[in-house]
Protein backbone atom coordinates (compact mmCIF):
# COMPACT_ATOMS: atom_id res chain seq x y z
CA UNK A 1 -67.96 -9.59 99.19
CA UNK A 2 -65.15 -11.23 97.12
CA UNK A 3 -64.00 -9.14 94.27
CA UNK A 4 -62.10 -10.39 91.76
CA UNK A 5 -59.44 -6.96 90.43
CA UNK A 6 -58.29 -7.61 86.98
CA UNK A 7 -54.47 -5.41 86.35
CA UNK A 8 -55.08 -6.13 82.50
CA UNK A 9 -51.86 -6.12 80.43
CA UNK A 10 -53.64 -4.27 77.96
CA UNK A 11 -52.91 -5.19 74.48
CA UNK A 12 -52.86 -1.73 72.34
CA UNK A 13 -55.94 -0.98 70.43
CA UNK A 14 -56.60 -5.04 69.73
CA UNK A 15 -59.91 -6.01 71.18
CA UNK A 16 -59.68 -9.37 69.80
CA UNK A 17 -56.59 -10.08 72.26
CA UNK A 18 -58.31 -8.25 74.99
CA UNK A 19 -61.65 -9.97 74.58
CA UNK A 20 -60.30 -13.48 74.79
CA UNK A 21 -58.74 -12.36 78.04
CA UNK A 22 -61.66 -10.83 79.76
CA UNK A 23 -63.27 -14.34 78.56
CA UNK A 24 -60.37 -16.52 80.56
CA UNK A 25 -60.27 -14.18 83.69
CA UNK A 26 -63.89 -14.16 83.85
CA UNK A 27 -64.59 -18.03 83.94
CA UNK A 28 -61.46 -17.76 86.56
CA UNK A 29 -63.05 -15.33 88.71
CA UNK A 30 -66.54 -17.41 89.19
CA UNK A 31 -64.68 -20.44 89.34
CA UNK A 32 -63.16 -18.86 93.11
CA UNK A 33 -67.02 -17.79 93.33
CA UNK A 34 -66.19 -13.95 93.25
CA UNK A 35 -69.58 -11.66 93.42
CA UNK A 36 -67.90 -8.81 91.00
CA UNK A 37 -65.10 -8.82 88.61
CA UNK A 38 -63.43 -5.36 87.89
CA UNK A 39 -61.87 -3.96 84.39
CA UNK A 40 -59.47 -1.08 84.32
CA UNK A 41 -60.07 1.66 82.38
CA UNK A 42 -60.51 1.40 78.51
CA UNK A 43 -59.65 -2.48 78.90
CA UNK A 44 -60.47 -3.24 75.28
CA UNK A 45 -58.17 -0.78 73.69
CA UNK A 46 -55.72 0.67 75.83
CA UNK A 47 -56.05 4.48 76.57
CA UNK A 48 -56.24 5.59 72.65
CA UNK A 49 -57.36 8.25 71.22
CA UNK A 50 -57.52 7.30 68.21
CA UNK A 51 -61.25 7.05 68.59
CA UNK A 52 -62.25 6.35 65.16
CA UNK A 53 -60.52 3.10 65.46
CA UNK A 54 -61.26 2.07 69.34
CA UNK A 55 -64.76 3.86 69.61
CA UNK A 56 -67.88 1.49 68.88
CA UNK A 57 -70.96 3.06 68.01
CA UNK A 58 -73.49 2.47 71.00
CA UNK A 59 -73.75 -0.43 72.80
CA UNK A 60 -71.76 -2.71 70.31
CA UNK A 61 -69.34 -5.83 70.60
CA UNK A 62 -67.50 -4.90 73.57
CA UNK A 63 -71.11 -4.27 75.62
CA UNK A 64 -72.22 -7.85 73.87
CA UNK A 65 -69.34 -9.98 74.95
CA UNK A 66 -69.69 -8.22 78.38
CA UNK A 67 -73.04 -8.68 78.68
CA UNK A 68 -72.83 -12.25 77.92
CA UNK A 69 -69.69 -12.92 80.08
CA UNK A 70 -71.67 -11.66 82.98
CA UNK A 71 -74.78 -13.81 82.43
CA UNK A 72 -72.99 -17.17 81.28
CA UNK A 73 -70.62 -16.66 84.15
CA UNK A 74 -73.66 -15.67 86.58
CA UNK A 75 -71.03 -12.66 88.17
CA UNK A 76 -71.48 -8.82 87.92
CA UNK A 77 -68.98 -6.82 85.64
CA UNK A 78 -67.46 -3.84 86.12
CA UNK A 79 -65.67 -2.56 82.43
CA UNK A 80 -64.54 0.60 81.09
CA UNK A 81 -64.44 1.00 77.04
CA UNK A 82 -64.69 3.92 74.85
CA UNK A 83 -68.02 4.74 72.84
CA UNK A 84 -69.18 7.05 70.60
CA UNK A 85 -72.85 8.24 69.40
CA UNK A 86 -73.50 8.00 65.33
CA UNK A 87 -71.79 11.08 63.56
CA UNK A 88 -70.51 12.57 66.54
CA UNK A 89 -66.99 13.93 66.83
CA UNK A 90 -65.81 12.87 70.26
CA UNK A 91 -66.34 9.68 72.22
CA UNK A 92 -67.18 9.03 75.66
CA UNK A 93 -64.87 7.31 78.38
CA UNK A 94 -67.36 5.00 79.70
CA UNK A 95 -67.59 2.60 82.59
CA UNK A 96 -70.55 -0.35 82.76
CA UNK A 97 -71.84 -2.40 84.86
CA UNK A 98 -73.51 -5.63 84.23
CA UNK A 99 -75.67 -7.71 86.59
CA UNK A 100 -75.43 -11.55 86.90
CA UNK A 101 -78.04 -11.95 84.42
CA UNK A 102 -76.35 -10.00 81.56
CA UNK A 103 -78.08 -7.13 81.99
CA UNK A 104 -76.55 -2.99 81.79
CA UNK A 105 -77.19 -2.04 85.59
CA UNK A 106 -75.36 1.26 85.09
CA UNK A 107 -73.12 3.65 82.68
CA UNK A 108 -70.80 6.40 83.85
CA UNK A 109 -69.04 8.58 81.63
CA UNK A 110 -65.85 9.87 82.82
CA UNK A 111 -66.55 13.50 83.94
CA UNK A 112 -63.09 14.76 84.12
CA UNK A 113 -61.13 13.98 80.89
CA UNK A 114 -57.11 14.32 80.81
CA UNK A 115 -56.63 17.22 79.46
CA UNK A 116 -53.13 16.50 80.52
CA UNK A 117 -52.99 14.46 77.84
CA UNK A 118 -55.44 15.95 75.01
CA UNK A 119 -57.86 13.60 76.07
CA UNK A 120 -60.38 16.47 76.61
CA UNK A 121 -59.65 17.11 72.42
CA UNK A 122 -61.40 13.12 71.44
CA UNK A 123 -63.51 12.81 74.61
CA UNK A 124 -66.89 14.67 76.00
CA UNK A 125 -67.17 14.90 79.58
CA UNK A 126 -69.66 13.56 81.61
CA UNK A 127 -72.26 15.79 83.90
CA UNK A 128 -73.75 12.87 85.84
CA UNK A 129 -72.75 10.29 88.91
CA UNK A 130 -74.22 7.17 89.34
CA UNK A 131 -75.06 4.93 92.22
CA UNK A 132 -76.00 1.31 91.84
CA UNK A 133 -76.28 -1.80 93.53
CA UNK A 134 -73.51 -4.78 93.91
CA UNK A 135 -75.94 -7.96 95.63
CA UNK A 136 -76.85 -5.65 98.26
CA UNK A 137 -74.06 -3.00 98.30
CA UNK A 138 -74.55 0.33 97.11
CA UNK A 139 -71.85 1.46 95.13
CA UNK A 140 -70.38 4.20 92.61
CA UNK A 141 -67.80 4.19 90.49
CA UNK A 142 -65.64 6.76 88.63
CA UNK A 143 -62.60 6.91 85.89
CA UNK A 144 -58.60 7.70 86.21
CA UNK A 145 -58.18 11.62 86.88
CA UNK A 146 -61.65 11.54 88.13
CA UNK A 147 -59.68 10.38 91.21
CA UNK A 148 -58.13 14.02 91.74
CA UNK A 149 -61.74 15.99 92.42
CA UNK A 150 -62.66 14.81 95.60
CA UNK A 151 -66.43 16.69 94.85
CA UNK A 152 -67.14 13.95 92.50
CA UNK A 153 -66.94 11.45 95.74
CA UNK A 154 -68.81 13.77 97.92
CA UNK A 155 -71.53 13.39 95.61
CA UNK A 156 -72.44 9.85 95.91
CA UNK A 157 -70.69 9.46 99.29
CA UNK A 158 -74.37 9.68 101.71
CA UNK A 159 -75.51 6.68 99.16
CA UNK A 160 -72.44 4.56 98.07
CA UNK A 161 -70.49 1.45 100.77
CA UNK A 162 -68.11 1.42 97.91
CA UNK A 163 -66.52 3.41 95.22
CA UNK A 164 -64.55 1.29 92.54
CA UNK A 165 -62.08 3.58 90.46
CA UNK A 166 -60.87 2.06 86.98
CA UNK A 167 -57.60 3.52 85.67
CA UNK A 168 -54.86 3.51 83.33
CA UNK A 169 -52.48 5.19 85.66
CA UNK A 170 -48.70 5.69 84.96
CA UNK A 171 -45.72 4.36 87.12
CA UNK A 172 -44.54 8.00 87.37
CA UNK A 173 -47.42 9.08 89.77
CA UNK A 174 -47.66 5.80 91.78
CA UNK A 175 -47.58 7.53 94.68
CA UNK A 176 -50.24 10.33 93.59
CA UNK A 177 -52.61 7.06 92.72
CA UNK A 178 -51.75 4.88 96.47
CA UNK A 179 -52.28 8.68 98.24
CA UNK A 180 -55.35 9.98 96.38
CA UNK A 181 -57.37 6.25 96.64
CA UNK A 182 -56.66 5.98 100.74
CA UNK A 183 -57.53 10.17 101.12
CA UNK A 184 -60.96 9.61 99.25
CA UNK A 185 -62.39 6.36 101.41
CA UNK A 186 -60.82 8.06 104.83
CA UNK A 187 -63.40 11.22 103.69
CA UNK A 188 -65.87 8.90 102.82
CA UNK A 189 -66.07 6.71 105.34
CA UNK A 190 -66.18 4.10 102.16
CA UNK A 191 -64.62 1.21 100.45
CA UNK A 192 -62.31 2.73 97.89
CA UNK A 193 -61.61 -0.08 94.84
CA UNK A 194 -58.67 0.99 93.07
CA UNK A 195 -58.31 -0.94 89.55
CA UNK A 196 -55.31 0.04 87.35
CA UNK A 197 -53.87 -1.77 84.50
CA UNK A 198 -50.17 -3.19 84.00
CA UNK A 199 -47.95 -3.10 81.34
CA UNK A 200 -46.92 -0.68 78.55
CA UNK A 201 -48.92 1.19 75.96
CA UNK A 202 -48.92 1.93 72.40
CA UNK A 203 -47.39 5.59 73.70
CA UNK A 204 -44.91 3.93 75.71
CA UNK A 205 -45.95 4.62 79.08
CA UNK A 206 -45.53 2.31 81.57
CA UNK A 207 -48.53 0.78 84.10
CA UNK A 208 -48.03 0.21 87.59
CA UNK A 209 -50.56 -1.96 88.80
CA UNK A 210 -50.97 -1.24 92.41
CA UNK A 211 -54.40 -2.37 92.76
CA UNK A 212 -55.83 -1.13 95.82
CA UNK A 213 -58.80 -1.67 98.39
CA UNK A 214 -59.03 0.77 101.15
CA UNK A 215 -61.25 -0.10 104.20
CA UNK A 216 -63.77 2.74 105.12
CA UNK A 217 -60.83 3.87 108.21
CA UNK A 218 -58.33 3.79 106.00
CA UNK A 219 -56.87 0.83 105.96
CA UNK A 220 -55.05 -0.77 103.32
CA UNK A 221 -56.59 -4.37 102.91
CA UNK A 222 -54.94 -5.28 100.16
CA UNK A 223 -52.37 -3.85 97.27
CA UNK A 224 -51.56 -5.39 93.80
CA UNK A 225 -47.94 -5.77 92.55
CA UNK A 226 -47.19 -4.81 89.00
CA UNK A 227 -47.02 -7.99 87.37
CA UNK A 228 -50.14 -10.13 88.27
CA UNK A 229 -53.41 -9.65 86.29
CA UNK A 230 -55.78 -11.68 88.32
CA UNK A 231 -56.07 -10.96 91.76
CA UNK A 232 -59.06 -11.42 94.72
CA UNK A 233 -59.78 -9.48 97.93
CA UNK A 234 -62.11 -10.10 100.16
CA UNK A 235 -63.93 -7.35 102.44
CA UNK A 236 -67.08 -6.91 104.71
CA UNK A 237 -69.72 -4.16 103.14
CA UNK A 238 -71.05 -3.98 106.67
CA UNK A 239 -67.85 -2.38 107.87
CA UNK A 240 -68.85 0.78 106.31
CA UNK A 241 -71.99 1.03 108.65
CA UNK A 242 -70.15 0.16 111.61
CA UNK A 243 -67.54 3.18 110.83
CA UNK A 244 -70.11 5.63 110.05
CA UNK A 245 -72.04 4.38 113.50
CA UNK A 246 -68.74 5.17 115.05
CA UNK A 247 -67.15 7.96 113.66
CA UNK A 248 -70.24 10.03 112.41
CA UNK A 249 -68.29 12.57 110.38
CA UNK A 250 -70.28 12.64 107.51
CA UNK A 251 -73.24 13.83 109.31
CA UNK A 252 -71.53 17.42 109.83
CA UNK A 253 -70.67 18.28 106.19
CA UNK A 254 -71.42 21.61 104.96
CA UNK A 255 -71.40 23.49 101.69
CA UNK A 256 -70.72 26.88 102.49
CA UNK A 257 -70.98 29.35 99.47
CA UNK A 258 -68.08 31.02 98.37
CA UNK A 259 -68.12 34.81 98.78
CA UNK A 260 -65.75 37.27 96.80
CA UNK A 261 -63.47 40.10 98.83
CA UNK A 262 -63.12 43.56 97.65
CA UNK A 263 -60.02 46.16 98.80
């Protein structure tokens, strides 16, 4: 599996920019015959919320171009972009995936917004996970802050090789981002795919990069710098199988209910 991890200097709220650069890194990333390419989070906007501006109604031209990128270039797509349903007041955080042939394989809205950041005040939260298939590898993915609710992961953890994480993380919580990605594939006994952007926003906060692929041990495999928007890693789905064969942790998770104490 050769993925091709895309640390997008994000230009702010300009999809026209953006688009011609998910065109150029997409040709790049089946000319070095890479199976998936992967978007950070809100790649055609930056992380706005000025939804009435970066929002699209449906499926609309950021889905298109996408769609077509994926079947002209004969690679799956990985993207996250902002939507919003006619009339509504909030958006969603969204993250699609496209097949070789151009085709939506799978949606995932971002189920924990940053309220950090008011983003819970322009975006709804998602209720559902999603597994789907990469040529032969079962995978998930999820958004940003998503990251810090390791329940999420547990969800689709029994199904999914690999989890790929899109993010616009800041440089002030590198370390939170490198910790949190290497803590959820050690639980999972997974491929943890790390995609964050580079760069500074229209808020003036800075983008790390750091990239990361964690092997199902644990095992950093590779990590992006901040400066370099197209990078590649290579890594073997079947390792996940041999792990779990090995070290058959999963097998004794529990959910024990919660029960209350009285004085």
């Amino acid at each position: 599996m050769k993925a091709a991890l895309i640390q997008l200097n994000t230009a702010w709220e300009s999809k026209k920019a953006n688009f011609e650069r998910a065109d150029f890194f997409v040709k790049k990333a089946a000319e070095e015959e890479c199976t998936v390419i992967v978007f950070p989070e809100m790649f055609s906007t930056g992380f706005s919320m000025n939804i009435h501006t970066v929002a699209e109604e449906g499926y609309g031209e950021t889905a298109s171009l996408l769609a077509g990128l994926a079947k002209k270039n004969n690679i799956n797509i990985i993207a996250g972009f902002p939507i919003k349903a006619p009339g509504a007041e909030k958006a969603r955080n969204m993250a699609a995936v496209f097949n070789r042939r151009g085709l939506p394989h799978a949606t995932y809205t971002k189920i924990h917004p940053f309220s950090y950041a008011g983003e819970d005040k322009y975006y709804i939260a998602g209720t559902d996970t999603v597994v789907f298939d990469i040529d032969g590898m079962p995978s998930s993915v999820f958004i940003c802050y998503d990251l810090r609710f390791p329940e999420v992961f547990r969800k689709v953890a029994g199904e999914a090789h690999a989890i790929f994480v899109i993010a616009n993380w800041p440089s002030e919580r590198k370390g939170h981002w490198e910790t949190l990605l290497k803590a959820r594939a050690i639980e999972n006994e997974c491929f943890i795919i790390g995609v964050n952007r580079t760069g500074t926003d229209g808020n003036g906060i800075h983008y790390p990069g750091a990239s990361c692929v964690i092997g199902p041990a644990g095992n950093v495999i590779w990590s992006g710098n901040e400066t370099d928007e197209f990078t590649t890693c290579e890594f073997d789905p079947d390792e996940v199988d041999r792990i779990r064969s090995q070290f058959p942790f999963l097998d004794d998770m529990k959910y024990p209910e919660a029960t209350s104490c009285t004085p």
